[in-house]
N, C-alpha and C. Protein backbone atom coordinates (compact mmCIF):
# COMPACT_ATOMS: atom_id res chain seq x y z
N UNK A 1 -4.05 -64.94 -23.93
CA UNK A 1 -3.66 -64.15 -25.08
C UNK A 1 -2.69 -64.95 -25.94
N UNK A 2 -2.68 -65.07 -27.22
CA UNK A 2 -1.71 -65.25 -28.19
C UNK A 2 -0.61 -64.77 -27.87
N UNK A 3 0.14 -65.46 -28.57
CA UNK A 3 1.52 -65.00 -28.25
C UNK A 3 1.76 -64.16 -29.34
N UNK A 4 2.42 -62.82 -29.43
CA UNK A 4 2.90 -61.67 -30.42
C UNK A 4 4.17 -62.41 -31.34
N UNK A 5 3.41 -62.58 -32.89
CA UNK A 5 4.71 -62.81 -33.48
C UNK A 5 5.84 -62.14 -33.95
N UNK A 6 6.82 -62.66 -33.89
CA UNK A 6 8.24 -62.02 -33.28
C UNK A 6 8.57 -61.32 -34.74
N UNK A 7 7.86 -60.81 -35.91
CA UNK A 7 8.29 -60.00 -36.48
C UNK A 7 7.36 -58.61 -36.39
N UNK A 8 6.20 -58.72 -35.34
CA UNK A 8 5.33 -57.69 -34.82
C UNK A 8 5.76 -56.88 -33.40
N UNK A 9 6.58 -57.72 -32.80
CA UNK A 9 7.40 -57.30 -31.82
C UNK A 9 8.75 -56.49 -32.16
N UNK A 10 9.51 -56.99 -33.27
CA UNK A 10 10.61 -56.54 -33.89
C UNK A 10 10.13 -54.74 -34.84
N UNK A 11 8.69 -55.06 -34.71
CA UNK A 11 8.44 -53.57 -35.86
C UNK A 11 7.89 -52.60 -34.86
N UNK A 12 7.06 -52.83 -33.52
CA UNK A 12 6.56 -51.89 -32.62
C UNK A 12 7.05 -51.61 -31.33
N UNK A 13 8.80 -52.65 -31.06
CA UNK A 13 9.12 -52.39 -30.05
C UNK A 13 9.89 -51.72 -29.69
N UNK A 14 10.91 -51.06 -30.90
CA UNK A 14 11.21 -50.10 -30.96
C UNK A 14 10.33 -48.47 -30.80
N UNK A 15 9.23 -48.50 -31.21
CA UNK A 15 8.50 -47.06 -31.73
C UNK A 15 8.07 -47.40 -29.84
N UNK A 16 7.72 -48.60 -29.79
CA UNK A 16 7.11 -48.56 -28.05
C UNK A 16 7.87 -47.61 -27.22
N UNK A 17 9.54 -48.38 -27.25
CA UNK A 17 10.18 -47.40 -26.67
C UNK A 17 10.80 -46.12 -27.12
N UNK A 18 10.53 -45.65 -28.15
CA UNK A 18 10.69 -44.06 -28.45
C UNK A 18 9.90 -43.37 -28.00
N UNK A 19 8.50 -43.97 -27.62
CA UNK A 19 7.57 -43.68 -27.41
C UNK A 19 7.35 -43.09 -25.98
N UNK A 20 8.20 -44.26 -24.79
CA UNK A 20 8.25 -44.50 -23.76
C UNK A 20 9.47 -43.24 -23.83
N UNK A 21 10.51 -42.87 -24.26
CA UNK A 21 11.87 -42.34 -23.52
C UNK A 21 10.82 -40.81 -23.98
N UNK A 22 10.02 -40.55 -24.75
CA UNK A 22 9.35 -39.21 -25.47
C UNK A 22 8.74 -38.98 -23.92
N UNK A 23 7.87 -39.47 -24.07
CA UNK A 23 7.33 -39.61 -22.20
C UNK A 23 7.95 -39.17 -21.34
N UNK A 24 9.16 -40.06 -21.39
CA UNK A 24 9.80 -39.44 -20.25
C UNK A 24 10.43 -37.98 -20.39
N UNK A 25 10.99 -37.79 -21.01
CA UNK A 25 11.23 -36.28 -21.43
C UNK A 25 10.48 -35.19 -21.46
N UNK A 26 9.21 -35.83 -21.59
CA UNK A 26 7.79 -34.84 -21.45
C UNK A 26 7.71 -34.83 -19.90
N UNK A 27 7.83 -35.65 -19.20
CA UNK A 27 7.54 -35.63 -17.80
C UNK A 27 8.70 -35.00 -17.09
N UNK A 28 9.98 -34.90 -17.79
CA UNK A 28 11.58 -34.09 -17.30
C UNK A 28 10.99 -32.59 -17.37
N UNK A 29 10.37 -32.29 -18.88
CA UNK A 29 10.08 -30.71 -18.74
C UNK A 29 9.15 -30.07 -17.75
N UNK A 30 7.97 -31.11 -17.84
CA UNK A 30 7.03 -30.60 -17.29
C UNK A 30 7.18 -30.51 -15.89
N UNK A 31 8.22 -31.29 -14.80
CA UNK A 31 8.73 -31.21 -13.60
C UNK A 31 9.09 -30.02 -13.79
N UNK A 32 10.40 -29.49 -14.80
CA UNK A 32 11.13 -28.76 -14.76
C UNK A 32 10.34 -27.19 -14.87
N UNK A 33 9.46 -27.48 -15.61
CA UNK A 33 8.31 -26.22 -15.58
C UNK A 33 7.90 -25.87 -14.47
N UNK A 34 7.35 -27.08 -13.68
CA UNK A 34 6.92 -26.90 -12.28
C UNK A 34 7.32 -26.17 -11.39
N UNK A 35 8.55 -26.59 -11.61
CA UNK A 35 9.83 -26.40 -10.41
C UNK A 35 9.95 -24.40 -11.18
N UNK A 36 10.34 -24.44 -12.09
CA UNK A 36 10.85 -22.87 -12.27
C UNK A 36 9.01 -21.48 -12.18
N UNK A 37 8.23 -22.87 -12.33
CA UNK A 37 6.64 -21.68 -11.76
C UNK A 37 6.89 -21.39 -10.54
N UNK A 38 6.93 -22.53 -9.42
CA UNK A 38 6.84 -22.31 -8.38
C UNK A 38 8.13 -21.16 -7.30
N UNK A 39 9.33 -21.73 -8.44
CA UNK A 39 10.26 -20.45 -7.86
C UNK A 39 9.98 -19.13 -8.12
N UNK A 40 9.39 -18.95 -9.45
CA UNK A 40 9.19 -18.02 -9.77
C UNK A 40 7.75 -17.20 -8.71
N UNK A 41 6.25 -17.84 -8.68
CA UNK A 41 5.60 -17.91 -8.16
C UNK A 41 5.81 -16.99 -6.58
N UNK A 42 7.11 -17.71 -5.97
CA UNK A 42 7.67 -17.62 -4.92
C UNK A 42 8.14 -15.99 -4.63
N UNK A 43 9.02 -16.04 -6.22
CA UNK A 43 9.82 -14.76 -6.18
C UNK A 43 8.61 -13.80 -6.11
N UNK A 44 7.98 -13.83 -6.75
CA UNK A 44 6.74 -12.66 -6.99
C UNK A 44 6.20 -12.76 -5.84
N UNK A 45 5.84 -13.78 -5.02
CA UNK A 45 5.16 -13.21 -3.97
C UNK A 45 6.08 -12.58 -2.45
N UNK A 46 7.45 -12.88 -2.43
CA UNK A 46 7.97 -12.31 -1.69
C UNK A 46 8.14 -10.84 -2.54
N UNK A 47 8.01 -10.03 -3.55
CA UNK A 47 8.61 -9.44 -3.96
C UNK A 47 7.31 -8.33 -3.52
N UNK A 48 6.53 -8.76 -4.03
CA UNK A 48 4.95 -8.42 -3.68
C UNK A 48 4.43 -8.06 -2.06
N UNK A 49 4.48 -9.10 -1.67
CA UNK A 49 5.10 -8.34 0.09
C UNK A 49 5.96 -7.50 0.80
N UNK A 50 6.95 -7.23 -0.06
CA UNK A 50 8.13 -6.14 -0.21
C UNK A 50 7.26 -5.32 -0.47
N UNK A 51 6.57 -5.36 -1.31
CA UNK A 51 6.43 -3.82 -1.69
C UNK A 51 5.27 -3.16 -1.48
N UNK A 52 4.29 -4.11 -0.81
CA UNK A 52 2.86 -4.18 0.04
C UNK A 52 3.97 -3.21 0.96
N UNK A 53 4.64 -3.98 1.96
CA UNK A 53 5.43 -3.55 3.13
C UNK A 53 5.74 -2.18 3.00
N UNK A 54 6.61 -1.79 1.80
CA UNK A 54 7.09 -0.23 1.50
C UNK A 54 6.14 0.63 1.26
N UNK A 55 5.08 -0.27 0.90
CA UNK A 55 3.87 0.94 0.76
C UNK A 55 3.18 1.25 2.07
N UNK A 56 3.17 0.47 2.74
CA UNK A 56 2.02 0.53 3.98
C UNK A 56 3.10 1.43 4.67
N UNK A 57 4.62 1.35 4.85
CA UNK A 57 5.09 2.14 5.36
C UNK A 57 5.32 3.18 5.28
N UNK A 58 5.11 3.63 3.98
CA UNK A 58 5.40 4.75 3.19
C UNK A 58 3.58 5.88 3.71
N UNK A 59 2.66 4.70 3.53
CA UNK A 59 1.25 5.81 3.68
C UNK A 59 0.96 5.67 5.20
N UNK A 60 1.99 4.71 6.32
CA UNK A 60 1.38 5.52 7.34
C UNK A 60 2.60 6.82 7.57
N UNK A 61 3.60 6.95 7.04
CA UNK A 61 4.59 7.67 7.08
C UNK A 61 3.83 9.19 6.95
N UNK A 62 2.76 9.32 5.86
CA UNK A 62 2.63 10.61 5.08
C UNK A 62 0.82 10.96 6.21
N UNK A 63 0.85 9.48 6.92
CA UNK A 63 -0.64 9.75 7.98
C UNK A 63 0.12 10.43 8.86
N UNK A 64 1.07 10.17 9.80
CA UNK A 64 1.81 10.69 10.67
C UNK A 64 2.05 12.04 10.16
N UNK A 65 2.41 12.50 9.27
CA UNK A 65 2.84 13.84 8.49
C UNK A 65 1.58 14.70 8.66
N UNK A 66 0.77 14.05 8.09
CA UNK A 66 -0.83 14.93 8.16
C UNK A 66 -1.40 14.84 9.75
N UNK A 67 -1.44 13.71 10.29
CA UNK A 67 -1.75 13.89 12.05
C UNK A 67 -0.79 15.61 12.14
N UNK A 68 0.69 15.47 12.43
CA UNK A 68 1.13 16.51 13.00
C UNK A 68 0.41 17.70 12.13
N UNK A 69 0.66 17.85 11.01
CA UNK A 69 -0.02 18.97 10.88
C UNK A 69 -1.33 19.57 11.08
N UNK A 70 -2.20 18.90 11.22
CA UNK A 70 -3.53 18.52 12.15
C UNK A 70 -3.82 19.03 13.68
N UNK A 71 -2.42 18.63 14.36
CA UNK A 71 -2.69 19.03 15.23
C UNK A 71 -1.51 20.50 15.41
N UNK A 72 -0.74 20.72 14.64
CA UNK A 72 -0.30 22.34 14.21
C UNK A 72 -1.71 23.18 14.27
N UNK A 73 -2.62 22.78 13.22
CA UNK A 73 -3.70 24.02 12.98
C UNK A 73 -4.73 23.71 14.51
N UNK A 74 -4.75 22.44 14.44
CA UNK A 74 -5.32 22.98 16.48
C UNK A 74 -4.81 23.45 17.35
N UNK A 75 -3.71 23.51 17.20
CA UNK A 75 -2.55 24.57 18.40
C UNK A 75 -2.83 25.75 18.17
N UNK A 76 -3.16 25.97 16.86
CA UNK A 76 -3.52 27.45 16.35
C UNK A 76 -5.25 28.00 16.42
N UNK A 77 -5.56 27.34 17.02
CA UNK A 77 -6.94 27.20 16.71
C UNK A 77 -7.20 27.50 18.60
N UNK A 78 -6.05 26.53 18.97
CA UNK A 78 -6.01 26.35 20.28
C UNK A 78 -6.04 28.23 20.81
N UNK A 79 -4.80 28.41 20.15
CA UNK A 79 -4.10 29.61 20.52
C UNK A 79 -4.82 31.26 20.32
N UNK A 80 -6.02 30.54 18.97
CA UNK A 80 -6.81 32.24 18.65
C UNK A 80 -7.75 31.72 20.05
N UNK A 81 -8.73 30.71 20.26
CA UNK A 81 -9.31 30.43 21.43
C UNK A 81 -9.34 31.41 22.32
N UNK A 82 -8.14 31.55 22.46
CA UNK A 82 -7.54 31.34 23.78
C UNK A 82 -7.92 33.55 23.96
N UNK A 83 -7.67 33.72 23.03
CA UNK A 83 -6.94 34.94 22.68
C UNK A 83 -8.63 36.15 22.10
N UNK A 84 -9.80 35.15 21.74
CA UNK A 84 -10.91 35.58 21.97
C UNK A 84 -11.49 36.71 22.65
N UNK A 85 -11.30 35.84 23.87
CA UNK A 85 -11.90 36.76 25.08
C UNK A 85 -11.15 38.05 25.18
N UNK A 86 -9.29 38.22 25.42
CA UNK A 86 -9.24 39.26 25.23
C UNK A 86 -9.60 40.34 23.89
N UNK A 87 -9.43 39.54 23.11
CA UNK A 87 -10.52 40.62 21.65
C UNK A 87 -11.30 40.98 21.70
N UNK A 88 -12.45 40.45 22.57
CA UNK A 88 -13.66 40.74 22.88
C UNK A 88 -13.88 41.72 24.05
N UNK A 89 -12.78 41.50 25.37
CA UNK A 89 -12.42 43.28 26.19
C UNK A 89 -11.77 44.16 25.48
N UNK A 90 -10.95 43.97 24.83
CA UNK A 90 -10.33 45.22 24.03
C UNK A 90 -11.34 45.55 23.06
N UNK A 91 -12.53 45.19 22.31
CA UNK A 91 -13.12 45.70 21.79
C UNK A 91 -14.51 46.43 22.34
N UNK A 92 -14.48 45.91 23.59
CA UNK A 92 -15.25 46.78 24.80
C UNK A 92 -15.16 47.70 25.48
N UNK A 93 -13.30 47.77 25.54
CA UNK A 93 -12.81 49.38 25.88
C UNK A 93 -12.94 50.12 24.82
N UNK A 94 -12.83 49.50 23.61
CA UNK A 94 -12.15 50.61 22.33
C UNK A 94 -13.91 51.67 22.71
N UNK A 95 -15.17 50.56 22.63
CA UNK A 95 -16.45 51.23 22.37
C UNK A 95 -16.79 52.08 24.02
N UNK A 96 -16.21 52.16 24.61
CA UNK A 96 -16.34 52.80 26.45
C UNK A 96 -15.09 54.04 25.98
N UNK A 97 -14.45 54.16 25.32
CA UNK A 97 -13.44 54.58 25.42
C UNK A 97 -13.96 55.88 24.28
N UNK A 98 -14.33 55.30 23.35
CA UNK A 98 -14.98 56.12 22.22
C UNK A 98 -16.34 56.95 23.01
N UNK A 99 -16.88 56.16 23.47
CA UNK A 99 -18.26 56.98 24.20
C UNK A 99 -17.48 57.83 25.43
N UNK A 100 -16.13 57.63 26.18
CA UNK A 100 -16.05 58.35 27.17
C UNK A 100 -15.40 59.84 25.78
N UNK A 101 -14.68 59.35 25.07
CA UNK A 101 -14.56 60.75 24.31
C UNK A 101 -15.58 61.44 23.47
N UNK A 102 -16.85 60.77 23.76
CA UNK A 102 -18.20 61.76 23.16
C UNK A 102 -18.75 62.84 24.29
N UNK A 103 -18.57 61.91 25.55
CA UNK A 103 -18.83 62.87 26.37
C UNK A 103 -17.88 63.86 26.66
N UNK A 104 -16.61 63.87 26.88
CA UNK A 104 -15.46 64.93 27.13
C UNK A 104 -15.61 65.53 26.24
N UNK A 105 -16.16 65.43 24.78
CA UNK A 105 -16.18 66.51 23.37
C UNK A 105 -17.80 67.18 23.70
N UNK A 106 -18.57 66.75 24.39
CA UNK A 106 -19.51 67.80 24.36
C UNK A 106 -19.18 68.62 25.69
N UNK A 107 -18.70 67.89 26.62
CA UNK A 107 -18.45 68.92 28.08
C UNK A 107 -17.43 70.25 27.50
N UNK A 108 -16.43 69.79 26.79
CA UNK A 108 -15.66 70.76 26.10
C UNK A 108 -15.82 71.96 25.75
C-alpha cells in the first residue's frame, strides 16, 4: 500500500477518532440498556411469581372453603339418610293408625 499523505491523515484522523470515541459511547449505552432490561426483566419476573404464588394460594384457599362446604351438605344429606327410614315407619303408623280409627268409628 502507498503510504497516506500526511495532509489526508491530518483531515480524517481526527473525524476517525470522533468516530471511534461515538462508538464507544454507543457501546456504553447499549451495555447500559442491557444491564437495566435484564434487571428490570428480573424484577418482573420475580414479581410475577409473587403473584402467580398469591394467586395459587389464594384459589386453593377458596377450594378448601368449597370442599368444607361440600362436605357440610353431605353431612346433611348424610343426616336426612339416615332419618328416612324412620319417616317411612312413622308414616306407616300414621296409615295403621288411621285405619285402626276407621274400624273403632264403625264398631262405635
Amino acid at each position: 500500500m502507498e503510504k497516506i499523505p500526511g495532509w489526508v491523515e491530518k483531515i480524517f484522523t481526527p473525524k476517525v477518532n470522533e468516530l471511534i470515541g461515538e462508538v464507544k459511547a454507543l457501546n456504553t449505552k447499549v451495555d447500559s440498556l442491557r444491564n437495566e432490561t435484564k434487571s428490570e426483566l428480573a424484577s418482573l419476573r420475580n414479581e410475577t411469581k409473587s403473584e402467580l404464588a398469591s394467586l395459587r394460594n389464594e384459589m386453593l384457599a377458596r377450594f378448601e372453603a368449597v370442599d368444607a362446604k361440600f362436605e357440610a351438605v353431605d353431612s346433611r344429606f348424610d343426616s336426612l339418610e339416615a332419618r328416612l327410614p324412620v319417616m317411612e315407619k312413622m308414616a306407616e303408623f300414621e296409615v295403621r293408625i288411621a285405619e285402626i280409627e276407621k274400624k273403632l268409628s264403625v264398631h262405635a
